[in-house]
C-alpha atoms as a PDB file:
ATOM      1  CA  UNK A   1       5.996  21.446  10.440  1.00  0.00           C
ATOM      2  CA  UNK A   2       9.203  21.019  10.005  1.00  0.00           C
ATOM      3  CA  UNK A   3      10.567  23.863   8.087  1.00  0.00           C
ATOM      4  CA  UNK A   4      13.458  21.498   6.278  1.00  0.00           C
ATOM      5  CA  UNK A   5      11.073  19.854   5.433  1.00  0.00           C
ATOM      6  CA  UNK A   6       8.997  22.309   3.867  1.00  0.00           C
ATOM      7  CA  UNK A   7      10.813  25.090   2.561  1.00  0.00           C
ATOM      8  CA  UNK A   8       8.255  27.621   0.811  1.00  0.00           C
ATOM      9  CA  UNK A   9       5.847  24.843   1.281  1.00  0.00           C
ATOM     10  CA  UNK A  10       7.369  22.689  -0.763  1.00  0.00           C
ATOM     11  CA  UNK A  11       7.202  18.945   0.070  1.00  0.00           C
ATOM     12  CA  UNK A  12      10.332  17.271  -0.065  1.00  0.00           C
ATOM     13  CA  UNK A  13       9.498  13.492   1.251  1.00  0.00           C
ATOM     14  CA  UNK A  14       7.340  11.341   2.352  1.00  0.00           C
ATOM     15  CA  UNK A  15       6.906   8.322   4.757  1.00  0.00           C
ATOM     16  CA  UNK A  16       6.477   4.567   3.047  1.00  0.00           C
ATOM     17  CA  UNK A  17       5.736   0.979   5.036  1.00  0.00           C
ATOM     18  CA  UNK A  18       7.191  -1.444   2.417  1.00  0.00           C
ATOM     19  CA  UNK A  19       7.939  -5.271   3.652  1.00  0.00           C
ATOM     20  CA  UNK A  20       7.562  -3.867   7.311  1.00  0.00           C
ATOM     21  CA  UNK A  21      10.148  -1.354   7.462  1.00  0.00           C
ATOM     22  CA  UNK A  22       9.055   2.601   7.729  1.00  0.00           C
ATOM     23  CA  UNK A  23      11.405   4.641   4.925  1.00  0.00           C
ATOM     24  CA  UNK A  24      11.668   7.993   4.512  1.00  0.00           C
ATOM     25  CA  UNK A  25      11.467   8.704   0.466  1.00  0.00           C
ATOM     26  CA  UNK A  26      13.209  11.947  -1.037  1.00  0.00           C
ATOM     27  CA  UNK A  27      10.699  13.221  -3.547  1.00  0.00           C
ATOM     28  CA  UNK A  28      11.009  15.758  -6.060  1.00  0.00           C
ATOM     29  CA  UNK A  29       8.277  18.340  -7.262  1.00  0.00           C
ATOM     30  CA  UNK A  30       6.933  16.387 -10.501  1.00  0.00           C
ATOM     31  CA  UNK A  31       7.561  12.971 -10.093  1.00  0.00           C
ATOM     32  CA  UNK A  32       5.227  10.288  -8.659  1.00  0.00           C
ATOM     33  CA  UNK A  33       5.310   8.557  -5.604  1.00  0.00           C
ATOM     34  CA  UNK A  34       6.501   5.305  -7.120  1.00  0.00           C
ATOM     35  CA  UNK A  35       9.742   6.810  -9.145  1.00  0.00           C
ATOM     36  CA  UNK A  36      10.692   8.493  -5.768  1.00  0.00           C
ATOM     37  CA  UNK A  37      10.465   5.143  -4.074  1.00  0.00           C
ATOM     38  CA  UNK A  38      12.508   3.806  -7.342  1.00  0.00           C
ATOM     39  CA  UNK A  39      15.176   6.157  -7.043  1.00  0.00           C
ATOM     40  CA  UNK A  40      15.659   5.497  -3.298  1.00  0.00           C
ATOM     41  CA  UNK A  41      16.739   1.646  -3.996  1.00  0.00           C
ATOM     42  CA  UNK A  42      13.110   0.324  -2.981  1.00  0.00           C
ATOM     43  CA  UNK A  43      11.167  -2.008  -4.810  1.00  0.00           C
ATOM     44  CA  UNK A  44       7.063  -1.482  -4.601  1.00  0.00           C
ATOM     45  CA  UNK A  45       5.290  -3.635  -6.354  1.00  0.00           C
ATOM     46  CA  UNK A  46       4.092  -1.993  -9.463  1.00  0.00           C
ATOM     47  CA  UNK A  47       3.329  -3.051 -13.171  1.00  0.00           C
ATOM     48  CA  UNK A  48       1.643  -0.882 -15.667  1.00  0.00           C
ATOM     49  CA  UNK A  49       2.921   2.621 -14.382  1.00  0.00           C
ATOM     50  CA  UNK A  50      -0.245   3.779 -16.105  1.00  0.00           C
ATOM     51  CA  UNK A  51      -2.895   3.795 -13.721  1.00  0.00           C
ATOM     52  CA  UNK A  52      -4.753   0.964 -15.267  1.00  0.00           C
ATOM     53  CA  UNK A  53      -3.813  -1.974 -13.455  1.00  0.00           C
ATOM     54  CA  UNK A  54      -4.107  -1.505  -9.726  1.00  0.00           C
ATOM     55  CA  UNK A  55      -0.942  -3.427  -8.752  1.00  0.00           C
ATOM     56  CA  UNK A  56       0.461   0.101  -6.631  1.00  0.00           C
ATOM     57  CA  UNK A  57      -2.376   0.100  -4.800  1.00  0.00           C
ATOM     58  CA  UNK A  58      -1.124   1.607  -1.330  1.00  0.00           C
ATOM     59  CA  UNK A  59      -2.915   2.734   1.901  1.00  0.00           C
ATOM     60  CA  UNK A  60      -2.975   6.259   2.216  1.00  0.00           C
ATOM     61  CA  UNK A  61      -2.325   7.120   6.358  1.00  0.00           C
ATOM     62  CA  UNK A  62      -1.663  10.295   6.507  1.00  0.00           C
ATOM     63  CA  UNK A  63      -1.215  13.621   4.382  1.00  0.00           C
ATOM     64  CA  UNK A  64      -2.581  14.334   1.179  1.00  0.00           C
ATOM     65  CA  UNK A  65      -1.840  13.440  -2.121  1.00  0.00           C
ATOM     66  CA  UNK A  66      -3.291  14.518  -5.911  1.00  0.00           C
ATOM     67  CA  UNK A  67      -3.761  11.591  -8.498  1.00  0.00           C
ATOM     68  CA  UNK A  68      -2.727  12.360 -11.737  1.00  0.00           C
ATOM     69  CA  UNK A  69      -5.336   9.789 -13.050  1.00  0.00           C
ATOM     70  CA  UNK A  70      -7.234   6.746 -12.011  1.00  0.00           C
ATOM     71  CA  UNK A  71      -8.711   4.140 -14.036  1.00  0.00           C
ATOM     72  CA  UNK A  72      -8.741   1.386 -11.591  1.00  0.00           C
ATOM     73  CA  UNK A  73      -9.369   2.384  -8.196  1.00  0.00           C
ATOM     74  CA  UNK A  74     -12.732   2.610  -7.504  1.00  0.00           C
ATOM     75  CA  UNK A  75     -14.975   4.938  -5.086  1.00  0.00           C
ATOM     76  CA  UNK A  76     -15.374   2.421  -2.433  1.00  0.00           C
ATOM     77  CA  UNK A  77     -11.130   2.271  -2.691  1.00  0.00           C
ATOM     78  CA  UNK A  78     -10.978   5.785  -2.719  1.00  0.00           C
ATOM     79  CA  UNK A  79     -13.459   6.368   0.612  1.00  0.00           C
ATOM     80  CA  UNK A  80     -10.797   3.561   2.047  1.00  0.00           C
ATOM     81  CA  UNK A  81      -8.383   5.605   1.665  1.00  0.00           C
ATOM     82  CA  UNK A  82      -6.310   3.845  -1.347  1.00  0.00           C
ATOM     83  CA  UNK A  83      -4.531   5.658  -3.819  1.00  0.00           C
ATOM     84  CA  UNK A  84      -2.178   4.440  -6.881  1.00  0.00           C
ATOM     85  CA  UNK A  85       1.950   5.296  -6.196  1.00  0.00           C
ATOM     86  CA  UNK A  86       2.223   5.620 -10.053  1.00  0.00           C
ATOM     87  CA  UNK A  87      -0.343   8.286 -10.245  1.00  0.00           C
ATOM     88  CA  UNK A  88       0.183   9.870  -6.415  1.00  0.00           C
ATOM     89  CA  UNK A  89       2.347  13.214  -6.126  1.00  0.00           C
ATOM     90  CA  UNK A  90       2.193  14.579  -2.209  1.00  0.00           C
ATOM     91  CA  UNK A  91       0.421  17.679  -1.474  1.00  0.00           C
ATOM     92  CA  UNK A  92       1.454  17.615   2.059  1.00  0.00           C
ATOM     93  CA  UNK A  93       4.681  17.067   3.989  1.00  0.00           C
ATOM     94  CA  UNK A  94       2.715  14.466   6.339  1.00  0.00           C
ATOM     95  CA  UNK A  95       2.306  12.048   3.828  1.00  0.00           C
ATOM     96  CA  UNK A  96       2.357   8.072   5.031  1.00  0.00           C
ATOM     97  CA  UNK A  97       1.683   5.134   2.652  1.00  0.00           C
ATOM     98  CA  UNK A  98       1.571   1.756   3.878  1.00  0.00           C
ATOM     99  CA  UNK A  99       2.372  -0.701   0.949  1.00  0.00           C
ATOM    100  CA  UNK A 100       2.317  -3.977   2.578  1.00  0.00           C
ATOM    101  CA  UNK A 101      -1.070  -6.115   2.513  1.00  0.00           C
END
């Protein structure tokens, strides 16, 4: 673990595949995966910011991550591994998404 990383266990990034390239994504107690990844000057593809459309579907690779809510994904997505970066917050400082097809 790295412990800049991870002061008091907090988790301060996470790791994102968008359009082929791996990024590193500052992230802030509170916020959502997909503002983080807004912030940092990337552009996910996203729509409803609700949780009711699906279109920030990502793979999930590593780490853990709590959904705020999910109205879209459903348990088959969720046993894949596929969680919504408008709903995502990381619970672990491992965390990988892979947001390419």
């Amino acid at each position: 673990m790295d412990p800049d990383n991870n002061a008091a266990g907090v988790v301060k990034s996470f790791r994102a595949t968008l359009d082929g390239f791996d990024e590193e994504v500052a992230w802030q107690e509170g916020d959502v995966m997909l503002d983080s990844m807004l912030d940092a000057g990337l552009d996910p593809a996203f729509q409803c910011q609700d949780g009711h459309c699906g279109t920030c579907m990502v793979l999930l690779k590593g780490g853990e991550v709590k959904m705020r809510k999910n109205n879209v994904l459903s348990a088959r997505d969720l046993e894949r591994g596929y969680v919504l970066l408008c709903q995502s917050e990381p619970l672990t400082d491992d965390v990988s998404v892979v947001c390419d097809d």
